[in-house]
C-alpha atoms as a PDB file:
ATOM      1  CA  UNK A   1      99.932  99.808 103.542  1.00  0.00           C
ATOM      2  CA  UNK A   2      97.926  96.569 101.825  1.00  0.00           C
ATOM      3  CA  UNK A   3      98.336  94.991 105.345  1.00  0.00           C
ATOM      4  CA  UNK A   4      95.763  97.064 106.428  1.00  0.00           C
ATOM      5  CA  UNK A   5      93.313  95.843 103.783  1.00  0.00           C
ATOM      6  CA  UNK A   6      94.091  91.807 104.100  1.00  0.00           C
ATOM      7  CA  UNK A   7      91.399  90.598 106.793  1.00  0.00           C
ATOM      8  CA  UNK A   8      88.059  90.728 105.475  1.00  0.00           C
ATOM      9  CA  UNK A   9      86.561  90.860 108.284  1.00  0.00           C
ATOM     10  CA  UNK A  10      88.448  93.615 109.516  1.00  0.00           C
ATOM     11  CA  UNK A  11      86.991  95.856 106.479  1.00  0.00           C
ATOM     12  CA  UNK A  12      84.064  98.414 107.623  1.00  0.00           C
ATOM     13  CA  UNK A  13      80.990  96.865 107.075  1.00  0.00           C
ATOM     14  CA  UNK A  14      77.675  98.356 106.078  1.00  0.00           C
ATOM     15  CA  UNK A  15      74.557  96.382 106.223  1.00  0.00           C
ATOM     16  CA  UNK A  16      72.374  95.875 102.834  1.00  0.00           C
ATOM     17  CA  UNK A  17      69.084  98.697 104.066  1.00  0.00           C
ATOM     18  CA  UNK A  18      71.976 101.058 104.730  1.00  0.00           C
ATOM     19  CA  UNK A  19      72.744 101.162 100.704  1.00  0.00           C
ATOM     20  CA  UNK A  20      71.217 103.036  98.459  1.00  0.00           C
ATOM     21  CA  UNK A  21      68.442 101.549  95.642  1.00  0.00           C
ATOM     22  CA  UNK A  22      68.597  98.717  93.913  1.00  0.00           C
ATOM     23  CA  UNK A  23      71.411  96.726  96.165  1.00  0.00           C
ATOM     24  CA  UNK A  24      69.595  93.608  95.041  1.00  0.00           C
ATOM     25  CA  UNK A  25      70.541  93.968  91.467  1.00  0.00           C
ATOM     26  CA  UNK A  26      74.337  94.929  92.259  1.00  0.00           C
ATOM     27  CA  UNK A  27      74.795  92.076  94.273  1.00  0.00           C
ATOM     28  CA  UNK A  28      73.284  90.052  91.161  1.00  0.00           C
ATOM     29  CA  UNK A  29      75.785  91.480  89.275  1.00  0.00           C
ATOM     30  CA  UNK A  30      78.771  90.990  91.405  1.00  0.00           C
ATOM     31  CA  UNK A  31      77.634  87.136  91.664  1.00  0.00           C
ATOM     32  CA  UNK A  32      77.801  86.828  87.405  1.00  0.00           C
ATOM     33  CA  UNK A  33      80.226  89.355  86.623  1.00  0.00           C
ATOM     34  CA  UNK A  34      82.762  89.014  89.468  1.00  0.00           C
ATOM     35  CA  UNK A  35      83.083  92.663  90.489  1.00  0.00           C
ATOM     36  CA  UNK A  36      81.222  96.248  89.605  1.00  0.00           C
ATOM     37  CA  UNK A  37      82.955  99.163  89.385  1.00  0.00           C
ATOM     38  CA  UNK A  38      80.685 102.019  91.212  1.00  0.00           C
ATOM     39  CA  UNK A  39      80.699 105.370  89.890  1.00  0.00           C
ATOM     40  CA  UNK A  40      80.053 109.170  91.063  1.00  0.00           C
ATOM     41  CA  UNK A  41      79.831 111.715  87.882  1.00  0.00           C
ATOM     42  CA  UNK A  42      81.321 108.800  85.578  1.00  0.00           C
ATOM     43  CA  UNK A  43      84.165 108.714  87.673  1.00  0.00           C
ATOM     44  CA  UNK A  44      84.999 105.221  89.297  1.00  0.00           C
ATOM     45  CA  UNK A  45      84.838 105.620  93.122  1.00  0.00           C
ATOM     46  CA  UNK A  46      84.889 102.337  93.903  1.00  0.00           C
ATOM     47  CA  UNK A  47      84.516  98.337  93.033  1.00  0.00           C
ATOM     48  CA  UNK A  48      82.652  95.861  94.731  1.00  0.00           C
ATOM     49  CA  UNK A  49      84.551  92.404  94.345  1.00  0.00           C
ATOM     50  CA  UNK A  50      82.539  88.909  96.084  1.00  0.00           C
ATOM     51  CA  UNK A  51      84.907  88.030  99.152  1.00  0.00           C
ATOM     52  CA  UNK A  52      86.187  84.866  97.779  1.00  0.00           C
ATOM     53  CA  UNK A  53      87.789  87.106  95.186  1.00  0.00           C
ATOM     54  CA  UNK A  54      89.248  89.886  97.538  1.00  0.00           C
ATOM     55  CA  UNK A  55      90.381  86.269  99.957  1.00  0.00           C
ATOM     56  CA  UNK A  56      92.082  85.258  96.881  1.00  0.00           C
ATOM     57  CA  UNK A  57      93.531  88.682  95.747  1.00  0.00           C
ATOM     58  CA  UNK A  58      94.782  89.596  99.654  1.00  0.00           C
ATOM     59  CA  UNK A  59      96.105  85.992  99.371  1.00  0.00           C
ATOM     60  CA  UNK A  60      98.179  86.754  96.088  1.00  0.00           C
ATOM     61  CA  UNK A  61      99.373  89.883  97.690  1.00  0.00           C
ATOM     62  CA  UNK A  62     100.919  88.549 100.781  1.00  0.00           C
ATOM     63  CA  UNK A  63     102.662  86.355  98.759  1.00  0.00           C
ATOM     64  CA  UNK A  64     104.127  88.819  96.445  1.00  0.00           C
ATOM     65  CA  UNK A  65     104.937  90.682  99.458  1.00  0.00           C
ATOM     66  CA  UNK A  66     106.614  87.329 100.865  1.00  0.00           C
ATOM     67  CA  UNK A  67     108.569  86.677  98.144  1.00  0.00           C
ATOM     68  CA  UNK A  68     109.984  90.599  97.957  1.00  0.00           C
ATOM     69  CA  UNK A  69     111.112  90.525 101.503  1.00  0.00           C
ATOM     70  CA  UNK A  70     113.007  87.393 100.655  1.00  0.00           C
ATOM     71  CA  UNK A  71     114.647  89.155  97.904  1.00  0.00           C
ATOM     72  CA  UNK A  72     115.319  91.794 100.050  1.00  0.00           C
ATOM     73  CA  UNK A  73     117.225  89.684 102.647  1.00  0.00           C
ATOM     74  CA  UNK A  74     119.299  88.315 100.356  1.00  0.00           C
ATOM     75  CA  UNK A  75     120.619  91.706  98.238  1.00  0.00           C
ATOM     76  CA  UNK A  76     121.040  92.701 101.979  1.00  0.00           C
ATOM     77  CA  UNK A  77     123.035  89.825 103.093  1.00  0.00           C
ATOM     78  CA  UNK A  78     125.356  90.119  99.780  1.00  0.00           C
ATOM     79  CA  UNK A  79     125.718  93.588 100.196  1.00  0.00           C
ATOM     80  CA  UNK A  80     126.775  93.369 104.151  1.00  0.00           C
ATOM     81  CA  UNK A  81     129.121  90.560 102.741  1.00  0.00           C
ATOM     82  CA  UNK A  82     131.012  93.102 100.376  1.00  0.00           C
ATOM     83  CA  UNK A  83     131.012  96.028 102.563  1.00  0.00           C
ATOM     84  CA  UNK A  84     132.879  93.670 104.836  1.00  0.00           C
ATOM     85  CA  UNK A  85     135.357  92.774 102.589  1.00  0.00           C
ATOM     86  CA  UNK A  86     135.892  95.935 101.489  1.00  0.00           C
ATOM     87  CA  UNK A  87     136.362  97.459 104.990  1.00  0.00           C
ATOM     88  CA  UNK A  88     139.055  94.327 105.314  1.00  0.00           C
ATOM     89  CA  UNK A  89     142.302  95.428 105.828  1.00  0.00           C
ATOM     90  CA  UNK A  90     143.705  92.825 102.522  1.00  0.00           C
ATOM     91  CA  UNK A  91     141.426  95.247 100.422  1.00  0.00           C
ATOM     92  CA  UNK A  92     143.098  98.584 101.521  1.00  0.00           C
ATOM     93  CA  UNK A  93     146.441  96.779 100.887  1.00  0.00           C
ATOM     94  CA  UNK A  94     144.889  95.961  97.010  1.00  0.00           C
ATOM     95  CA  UNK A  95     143.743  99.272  96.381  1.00  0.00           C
ATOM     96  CA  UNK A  96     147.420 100.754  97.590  1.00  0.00           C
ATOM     97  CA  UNK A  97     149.145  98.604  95.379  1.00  0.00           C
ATOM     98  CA  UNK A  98     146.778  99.634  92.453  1.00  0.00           C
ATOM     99  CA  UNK A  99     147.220 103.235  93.198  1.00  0.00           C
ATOM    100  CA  UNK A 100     151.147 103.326  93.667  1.00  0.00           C
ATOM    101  CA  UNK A 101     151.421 101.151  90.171  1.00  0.00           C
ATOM    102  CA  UNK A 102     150.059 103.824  88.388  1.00  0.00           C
ATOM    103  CA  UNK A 103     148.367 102.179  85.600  1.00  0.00           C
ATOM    104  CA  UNK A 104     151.898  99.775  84.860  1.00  0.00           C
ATOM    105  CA  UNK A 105     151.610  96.181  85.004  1.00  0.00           C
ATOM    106  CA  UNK A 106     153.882  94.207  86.877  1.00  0.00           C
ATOM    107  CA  UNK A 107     153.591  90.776  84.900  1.00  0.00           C
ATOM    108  CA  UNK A 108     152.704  90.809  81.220  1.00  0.00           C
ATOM    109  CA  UNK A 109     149.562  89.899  80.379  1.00  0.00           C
ATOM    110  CA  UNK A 110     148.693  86.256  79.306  1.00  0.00           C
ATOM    111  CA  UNK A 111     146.509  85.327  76.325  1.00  0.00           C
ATOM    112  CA  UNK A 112     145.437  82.081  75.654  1.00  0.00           C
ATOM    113  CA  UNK A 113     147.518  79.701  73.748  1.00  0.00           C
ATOM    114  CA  UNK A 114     145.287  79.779  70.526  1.00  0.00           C
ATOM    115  CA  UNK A 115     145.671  83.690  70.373  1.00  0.00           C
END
């Protein structure tokens, strides 16, 4: 999805006397402003952003992206580790035990020694 937007130099490119008037002055105002947002019919259609920005946005985004998959593997890992416990055959044993008790305790239950 953003991977396809990471290399700039992979982006379509357009030369400067292919855009319409005044390119001069948007590229102006990209250089002080930092990006332009270009609109059709007052609707935003697109922004223009100087590279070192989009290089430091595609930058922040593989990162993010990084740091997810990481996350990822790990609930992953922890959640293989349970499912294999509770396919072991101890657990089935547990649960039986739980089931035939019926809600009865065998032992009393212990409260502290301040209670």
């Amino acid at each position: 999805m953003m991977a396809d937007l990471l290399d700039i130099d992979a982006l379509p490119q357009q030369s400067a006397s292919q855009v319409k008037n005044k390119w001069a002055e948007l590229v102006r105002r990209v250089r002080e402003v930092g990006s332009v947002a270009i609109t059709s019919h007052s609707k935003v259609e697109m922004v223009v952003v100087e590279a070192g920005r989009y290089q430091e946005m595609t930058a922040q985004i593989e990162a993010m992206q990084r740091r997810q998959q990481t996350v990822l593997d790990e609930l992953s890992k922890r959640f293989d580790e349970r499912l294999d416990k509770l396919k072991s055959p101890e657990f089935r044993e547990k649960l039986d035990a739980v089931f035939e008790a019926r809600g009865e305790l065998r032992n009393r239950p212990k409260a502290g020694e301040t209670f």
